[in-house]
N, C-alpha and C. Protein backbone atom coordinates (compact mmCIF):
# COMPACT_ATOMS: atom_id res chain seq x y z
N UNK A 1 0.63 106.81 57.51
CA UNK A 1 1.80 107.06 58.33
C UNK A 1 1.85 108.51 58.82
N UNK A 2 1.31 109.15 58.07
CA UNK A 2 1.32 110.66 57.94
C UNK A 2 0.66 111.26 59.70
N UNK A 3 -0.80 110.61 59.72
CA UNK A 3 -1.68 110.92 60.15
C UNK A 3 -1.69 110.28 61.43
N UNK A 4 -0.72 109.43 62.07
CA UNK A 4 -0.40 109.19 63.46
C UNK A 4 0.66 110.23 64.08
N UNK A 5 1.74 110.65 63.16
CA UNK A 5 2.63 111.29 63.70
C UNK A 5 1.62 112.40 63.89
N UNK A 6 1.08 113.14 62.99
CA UNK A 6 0.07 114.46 63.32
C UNK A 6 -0.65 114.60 64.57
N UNK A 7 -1.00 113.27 64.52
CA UNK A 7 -2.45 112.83 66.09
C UNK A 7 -0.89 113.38 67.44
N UNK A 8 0.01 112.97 67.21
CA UNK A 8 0.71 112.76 68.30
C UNK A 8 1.20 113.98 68.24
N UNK A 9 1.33 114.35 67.46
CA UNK A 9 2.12 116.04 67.34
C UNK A 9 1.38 116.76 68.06
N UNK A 10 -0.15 116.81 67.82
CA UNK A 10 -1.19 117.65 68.01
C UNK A 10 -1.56 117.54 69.81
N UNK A 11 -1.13 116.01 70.20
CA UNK A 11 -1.40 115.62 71.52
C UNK A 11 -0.43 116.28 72.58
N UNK A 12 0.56 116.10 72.35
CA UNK A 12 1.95 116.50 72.85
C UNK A 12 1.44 117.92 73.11
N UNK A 13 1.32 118.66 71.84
CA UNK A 13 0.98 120.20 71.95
C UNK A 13 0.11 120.84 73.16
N UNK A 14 -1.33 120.01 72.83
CA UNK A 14 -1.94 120.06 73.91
C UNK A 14 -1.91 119.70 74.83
N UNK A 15 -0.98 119.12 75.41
CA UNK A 15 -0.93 119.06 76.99
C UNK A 15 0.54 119.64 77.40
N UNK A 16 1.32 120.40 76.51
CA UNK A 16 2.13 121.20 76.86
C UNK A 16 1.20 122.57 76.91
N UNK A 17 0.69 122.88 76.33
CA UNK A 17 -0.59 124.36 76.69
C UNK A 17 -1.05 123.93 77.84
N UNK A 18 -1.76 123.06 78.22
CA UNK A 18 -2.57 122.36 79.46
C UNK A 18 -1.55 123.05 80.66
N UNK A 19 -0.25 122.02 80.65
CA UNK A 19 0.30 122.41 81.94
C UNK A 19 0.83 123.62 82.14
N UNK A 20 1.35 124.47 81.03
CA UNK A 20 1.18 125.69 80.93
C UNK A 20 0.33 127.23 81.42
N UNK A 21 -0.69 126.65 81.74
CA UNK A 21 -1.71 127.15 82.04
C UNK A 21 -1.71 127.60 83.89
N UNK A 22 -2.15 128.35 83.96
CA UNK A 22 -1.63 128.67 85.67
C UNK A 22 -3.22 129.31 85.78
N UNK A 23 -3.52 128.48 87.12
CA UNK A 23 -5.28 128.47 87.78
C UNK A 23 -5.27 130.29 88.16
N UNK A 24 -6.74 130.56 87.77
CA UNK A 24 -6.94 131.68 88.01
C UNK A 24 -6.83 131.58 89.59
N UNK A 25 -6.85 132.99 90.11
CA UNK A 25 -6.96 133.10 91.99
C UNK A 25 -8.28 133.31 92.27
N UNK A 26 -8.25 132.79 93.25
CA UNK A 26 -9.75 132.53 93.58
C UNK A 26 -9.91 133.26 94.95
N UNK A 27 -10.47 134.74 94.84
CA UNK A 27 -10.54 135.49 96.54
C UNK A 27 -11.10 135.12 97.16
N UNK A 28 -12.33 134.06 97.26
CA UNK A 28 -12.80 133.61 98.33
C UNK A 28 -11.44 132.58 99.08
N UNK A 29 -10.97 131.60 97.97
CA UNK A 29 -10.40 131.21 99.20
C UNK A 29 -8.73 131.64 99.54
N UNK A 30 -8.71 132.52 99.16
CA UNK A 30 -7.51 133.37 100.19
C UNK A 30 -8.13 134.16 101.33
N UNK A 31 -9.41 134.45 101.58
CA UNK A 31 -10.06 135.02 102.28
C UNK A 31 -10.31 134.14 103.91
N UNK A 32 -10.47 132.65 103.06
CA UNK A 32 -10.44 131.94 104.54
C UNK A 32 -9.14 131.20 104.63
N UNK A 33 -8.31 131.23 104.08
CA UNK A 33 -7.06 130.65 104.39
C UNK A 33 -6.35 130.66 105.37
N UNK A 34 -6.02 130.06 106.06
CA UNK A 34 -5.00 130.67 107.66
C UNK A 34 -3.95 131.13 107.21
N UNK A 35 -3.17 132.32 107.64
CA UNK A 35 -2.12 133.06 107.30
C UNK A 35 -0.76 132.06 107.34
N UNK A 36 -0.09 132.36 106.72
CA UNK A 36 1.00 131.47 106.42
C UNK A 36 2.22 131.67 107.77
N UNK A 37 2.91 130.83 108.48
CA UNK A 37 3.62 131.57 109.91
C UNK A 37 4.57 132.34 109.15
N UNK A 38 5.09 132.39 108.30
CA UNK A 38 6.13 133.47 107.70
C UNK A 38 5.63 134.82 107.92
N UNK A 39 4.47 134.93 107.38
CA UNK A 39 3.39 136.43 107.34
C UNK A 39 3.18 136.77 109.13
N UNK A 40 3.65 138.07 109.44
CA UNK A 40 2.68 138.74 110.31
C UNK A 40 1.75 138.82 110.52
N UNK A 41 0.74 138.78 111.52
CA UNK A 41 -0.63 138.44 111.56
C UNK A 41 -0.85 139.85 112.30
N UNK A 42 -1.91 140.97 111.71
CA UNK A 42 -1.83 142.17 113.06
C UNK A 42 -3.23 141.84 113.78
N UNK A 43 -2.76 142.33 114.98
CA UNK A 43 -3.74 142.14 115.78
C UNK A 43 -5.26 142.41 115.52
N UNK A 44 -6.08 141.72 115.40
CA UNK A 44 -7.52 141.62 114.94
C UNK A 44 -8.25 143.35 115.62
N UNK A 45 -8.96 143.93 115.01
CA UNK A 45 -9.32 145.43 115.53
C UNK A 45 -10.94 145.53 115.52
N UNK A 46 -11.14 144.35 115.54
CA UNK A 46 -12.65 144.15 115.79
C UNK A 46 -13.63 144.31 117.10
N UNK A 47 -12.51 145.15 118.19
CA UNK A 47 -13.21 145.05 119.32
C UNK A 47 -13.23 144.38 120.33
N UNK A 48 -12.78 142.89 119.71
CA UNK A 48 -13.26 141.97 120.68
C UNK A 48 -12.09 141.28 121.68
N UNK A 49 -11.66 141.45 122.41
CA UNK A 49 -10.60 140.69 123.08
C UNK A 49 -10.20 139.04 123.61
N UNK A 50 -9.04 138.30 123.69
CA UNK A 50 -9.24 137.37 124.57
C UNK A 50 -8.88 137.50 125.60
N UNK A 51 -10.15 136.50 126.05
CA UNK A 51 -9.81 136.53 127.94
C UNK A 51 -9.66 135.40 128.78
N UNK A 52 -8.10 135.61 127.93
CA UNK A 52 -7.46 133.74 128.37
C UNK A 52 -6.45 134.08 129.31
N UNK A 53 -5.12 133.85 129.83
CA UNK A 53 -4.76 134.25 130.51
C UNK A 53 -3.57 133.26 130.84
N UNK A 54 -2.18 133.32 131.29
CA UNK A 54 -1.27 133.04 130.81
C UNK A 54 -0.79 131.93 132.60
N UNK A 55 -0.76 130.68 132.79
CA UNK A 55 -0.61 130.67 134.10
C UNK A 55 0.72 129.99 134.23
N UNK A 56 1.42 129.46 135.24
CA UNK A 56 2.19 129.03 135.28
C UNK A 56 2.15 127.36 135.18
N UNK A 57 3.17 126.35 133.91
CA UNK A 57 3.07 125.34 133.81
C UNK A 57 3.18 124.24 135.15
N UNK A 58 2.89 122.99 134.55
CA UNK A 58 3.10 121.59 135.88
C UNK A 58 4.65 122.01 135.76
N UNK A 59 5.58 121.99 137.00
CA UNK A 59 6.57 121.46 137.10
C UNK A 59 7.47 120.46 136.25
N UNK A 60 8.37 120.80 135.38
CA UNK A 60 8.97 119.82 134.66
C UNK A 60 8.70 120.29 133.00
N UNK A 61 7.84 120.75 133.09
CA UNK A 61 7.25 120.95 131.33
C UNK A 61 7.69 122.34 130.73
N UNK A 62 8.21 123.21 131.28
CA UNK A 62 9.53 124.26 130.79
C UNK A 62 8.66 125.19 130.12
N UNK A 63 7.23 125.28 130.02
CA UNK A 63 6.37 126.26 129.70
C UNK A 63 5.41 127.40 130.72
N UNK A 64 4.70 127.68 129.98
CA UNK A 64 3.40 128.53 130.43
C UNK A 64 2.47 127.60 130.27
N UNK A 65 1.85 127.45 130.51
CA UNK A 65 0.17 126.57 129.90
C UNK A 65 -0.99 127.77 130.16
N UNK A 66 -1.58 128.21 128.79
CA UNK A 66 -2.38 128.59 128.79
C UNK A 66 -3.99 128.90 129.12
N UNK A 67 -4.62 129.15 129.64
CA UNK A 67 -5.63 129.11 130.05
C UNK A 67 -7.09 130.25 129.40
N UNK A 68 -7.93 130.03 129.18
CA UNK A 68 -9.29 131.06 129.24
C UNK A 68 -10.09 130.41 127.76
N UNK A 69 -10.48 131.68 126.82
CA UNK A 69 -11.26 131.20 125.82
C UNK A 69 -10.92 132.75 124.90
N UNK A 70 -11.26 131.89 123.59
CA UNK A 70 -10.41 133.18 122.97
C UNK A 70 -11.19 133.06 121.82
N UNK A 71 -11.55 134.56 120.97
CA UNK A 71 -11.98 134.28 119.88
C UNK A 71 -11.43 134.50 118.82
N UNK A 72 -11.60 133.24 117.62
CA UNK A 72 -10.65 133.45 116.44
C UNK A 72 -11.46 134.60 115.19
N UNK A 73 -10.82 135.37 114.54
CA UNK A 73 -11.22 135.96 113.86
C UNK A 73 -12.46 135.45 112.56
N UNK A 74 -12.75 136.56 112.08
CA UNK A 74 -14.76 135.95 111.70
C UNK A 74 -13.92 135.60 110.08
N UNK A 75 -14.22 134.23 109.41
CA UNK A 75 -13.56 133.91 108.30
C UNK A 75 -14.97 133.77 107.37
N UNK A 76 -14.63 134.40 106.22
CA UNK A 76 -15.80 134.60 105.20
C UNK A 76 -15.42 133.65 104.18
N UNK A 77 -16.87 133.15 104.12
CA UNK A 77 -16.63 132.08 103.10
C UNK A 77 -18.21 132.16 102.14
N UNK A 78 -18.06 131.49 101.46
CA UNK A 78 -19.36 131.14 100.32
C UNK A 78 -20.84 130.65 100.87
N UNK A 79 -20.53 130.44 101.94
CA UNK A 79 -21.95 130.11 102.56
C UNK A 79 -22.10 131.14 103.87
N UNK A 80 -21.22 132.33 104.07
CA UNK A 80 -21.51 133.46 105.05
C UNK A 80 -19.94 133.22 106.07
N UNK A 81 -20.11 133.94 107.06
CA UNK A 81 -19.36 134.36 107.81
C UNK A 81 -19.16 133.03 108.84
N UNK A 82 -18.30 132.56 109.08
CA UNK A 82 -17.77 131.35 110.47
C UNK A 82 -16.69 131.96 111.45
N UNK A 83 -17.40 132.11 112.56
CA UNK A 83 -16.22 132.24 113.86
C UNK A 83 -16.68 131.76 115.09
N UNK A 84 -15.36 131.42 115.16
CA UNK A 84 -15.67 130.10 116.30
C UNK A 84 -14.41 131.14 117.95
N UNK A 85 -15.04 130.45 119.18
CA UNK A 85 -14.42 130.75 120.08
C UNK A 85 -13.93 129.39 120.75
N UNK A 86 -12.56 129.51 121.42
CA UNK A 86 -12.13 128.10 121.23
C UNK A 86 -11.48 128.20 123.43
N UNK A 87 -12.17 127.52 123.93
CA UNK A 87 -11.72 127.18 125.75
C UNK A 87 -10.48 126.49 125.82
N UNK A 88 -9.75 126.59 126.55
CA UNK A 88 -8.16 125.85 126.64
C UNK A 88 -8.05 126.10 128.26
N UNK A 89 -7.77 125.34 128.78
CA UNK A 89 -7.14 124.81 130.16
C UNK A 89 -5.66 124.19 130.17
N UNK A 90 -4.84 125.21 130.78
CA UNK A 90 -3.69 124.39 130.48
C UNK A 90 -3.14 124.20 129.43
N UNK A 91 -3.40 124.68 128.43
CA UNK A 91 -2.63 124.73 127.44
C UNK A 91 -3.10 123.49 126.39
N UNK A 92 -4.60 123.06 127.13
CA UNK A 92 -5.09 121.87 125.96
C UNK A 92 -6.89 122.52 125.35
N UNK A 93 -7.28 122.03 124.38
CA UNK A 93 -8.77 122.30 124.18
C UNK A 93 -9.32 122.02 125.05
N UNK A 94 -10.17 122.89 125.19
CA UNK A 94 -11.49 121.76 126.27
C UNK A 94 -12.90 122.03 125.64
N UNK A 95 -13.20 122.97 125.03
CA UNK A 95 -14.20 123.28 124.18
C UNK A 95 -14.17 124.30 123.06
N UNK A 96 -15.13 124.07 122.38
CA UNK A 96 -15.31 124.79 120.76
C UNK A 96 -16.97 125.86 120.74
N UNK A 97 -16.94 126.95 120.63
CA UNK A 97 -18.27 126.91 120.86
C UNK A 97 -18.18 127.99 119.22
N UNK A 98 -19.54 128.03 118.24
CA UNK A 98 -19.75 128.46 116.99
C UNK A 98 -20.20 130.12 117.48
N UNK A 99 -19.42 130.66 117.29
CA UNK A 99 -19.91 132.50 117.39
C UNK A 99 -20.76 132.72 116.40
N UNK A 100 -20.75 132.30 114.87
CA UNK A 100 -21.34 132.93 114.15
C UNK A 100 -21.35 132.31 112.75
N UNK A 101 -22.34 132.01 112.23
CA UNK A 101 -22.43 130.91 111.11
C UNK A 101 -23.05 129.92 110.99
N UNK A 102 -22.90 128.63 110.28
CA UNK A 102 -22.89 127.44 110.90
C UNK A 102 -24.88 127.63 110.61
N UNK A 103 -25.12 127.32 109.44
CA UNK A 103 -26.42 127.63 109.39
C UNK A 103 -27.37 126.03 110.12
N UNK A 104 -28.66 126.23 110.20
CA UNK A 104 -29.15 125.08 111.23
C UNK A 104 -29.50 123.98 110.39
N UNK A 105 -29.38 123.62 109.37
CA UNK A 105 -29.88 123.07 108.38
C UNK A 105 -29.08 122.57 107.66
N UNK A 106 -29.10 121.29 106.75
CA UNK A 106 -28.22 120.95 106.18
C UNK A 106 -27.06 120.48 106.44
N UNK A 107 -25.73 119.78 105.88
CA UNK A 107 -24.30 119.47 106.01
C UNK A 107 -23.35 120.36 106.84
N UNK A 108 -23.78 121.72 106.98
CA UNK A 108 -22.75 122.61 107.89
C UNK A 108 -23.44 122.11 109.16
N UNK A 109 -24.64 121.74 109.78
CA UNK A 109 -25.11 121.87 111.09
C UNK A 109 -24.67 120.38 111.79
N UNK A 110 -24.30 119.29 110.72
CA UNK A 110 -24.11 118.11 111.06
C UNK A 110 -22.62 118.14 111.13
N UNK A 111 -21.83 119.37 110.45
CA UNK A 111 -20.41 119.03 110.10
C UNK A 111 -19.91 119.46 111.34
N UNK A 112 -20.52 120.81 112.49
CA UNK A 112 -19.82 121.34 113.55
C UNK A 112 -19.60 120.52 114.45
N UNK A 113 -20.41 119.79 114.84
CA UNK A 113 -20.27 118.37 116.12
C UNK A 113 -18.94 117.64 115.69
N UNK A 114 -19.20 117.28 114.47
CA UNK A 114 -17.97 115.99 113.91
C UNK A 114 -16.57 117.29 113.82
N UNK A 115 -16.49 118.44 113.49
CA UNK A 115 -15.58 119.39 113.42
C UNK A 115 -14.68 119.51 115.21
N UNK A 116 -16.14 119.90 116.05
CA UNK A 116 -15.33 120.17 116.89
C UNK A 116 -14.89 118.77 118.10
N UNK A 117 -15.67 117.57 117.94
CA UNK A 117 -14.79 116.26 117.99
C UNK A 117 -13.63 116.25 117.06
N UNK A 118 -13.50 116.47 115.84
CA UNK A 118 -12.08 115.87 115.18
C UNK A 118 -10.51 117.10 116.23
N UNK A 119 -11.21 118.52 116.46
CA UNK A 119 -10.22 119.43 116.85
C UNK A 119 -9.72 118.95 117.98
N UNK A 120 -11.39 118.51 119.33
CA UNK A 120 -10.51 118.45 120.45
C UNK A 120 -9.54 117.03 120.78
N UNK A 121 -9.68 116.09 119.85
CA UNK A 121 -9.15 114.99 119.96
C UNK A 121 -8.00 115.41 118.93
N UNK A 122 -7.59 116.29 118.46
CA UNK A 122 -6.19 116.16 117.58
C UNK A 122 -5.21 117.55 118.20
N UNK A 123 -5.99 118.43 119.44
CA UNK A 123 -5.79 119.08 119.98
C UNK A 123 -5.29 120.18 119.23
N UNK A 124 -5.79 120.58 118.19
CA UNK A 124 -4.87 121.41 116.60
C UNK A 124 -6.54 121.92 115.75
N UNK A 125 -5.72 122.83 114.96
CA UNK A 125 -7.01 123.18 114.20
C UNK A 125 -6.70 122.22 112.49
N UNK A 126 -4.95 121.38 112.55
CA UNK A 126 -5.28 120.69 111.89
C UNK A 126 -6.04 119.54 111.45
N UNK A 127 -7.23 119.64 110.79
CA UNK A 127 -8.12 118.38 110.76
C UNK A 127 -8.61 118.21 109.32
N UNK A 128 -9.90 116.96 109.38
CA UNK A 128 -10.14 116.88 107.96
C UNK A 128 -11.03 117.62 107.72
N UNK A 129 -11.53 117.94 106.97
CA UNK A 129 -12.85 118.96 106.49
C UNK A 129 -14.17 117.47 106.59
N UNK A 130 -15.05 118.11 106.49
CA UNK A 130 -16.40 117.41 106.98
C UNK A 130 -16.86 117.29 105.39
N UNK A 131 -17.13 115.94 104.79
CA UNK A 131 -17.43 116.21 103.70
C UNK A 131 -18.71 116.62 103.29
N UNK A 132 -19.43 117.17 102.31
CA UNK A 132 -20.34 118.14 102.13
C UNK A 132 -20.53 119.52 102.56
N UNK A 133 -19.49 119.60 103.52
CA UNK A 133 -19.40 121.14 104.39
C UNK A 133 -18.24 121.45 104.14
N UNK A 134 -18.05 121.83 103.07
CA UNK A 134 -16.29 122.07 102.91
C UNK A 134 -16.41 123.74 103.05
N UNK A 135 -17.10 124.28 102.71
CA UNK A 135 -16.77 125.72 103.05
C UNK A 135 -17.13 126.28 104.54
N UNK A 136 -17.86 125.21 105.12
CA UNK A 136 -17.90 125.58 106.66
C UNK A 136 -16.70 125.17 107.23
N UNK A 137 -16.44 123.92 107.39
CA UNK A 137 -15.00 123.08 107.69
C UNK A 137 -13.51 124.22 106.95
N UNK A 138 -14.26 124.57 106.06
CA UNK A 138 -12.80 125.53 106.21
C UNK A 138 -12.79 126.40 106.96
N UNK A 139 -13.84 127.53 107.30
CA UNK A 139 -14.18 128.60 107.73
C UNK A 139 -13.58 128.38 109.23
N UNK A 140 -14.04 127.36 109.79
CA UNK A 140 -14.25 126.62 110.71
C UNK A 140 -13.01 126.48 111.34
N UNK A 141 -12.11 125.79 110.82
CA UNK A 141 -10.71 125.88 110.50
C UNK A 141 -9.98 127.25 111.05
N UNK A 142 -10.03 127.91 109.99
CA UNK A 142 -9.26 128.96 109.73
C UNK A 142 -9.46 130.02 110.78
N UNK A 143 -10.65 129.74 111.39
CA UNK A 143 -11.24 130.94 112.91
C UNK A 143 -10.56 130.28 113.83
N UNK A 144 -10.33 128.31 113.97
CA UNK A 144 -9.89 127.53 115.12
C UNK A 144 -8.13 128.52 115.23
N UNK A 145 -7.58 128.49 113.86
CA UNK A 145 -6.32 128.70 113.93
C UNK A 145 -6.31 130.21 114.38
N UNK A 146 -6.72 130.72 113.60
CA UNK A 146 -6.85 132.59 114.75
C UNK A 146 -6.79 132.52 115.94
N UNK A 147 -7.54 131.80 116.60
CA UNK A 147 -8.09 131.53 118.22
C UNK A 147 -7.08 131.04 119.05
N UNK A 148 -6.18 129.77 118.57
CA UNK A 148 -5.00 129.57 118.97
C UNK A 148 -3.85 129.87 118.93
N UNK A 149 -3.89 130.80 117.83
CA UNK A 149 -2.69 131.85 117.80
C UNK A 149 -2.63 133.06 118.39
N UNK A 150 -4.01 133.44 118.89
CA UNK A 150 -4.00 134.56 119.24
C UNK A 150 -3.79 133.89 121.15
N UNK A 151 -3.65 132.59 121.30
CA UNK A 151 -3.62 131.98 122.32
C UNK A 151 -2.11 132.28 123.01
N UNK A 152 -1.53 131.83 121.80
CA UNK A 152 -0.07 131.64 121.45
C UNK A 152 0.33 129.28 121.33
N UNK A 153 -0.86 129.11 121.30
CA UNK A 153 -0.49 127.93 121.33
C UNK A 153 -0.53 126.61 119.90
């Protein structure tokens, strides 16, 4: 009788320590994370500008629609550096092109095609990650969202 209550005592214990427990931080991936919209984002000082350009919307649609190609900032990840430059017409995608990364070989080179099909069809840098390429697909990601923010769109 003794020796069930103990087992259970001992169980209980351990998985009150368990949830207790708070995950170490991990700097790589706060490094490629997209900034949260609460946070200020300062303007990238890398030199490089976009040269998109702001035009006037269709009639009826109460905006700007954006136009040019813009590059999102270079996001470091575990398999090297990903930045992507992202084309918009009007205020929609029209192309994705890889600045830097994206090695030729392997799950990242198969994941950019299926990456930049999932973006321009969801018109967002929200998408799924490419499985086996998860640190490109994030990288990947996180440069799409720079690019369109620095769009304003």
């Amino acid at each position: 009788m003794i020796r069930p209550v103990a087992v259970t005592a001992a169980s209980a214990a351990g998985i009150v320590l368990l949830l207790s427990l708070k995950p170490h931080d991990d700097p790589s991936a706060t490094a490629t994370s997209a900034p949260s919209a609460s946070t200020p984002t300062p303007a990238p000082t890398t030199g490089t500008s976009p040269s998109g350009s702001a035009t006037a919307a269709p009639e009826g649609t109460g905006g700007t629609a954006v136009s040019g190609t813009f590059e999102g900032d270079t996001a470091q990840t575990q398999q090297g550096p990903v930045q992507v430059s992202v084309t918009l017409a009007e205020g929609e995608i029209t192309g994705i092109e890889v600045l830097q990364g994206v090695h030729g070989q392997g799950p990242s080179a198969t994941a950019v095609p299926v990456l930049t099909e999932r973006a321009i069809a969801a018109q967002s840098a929200d998408i799924d990650a490419v499985s086996g390429a998860t640190y490109t697909s994030e990288g990947y990601v996180s440069s799409l969202q720079s690019a369109l923010d620095q769009a304003g769109v």
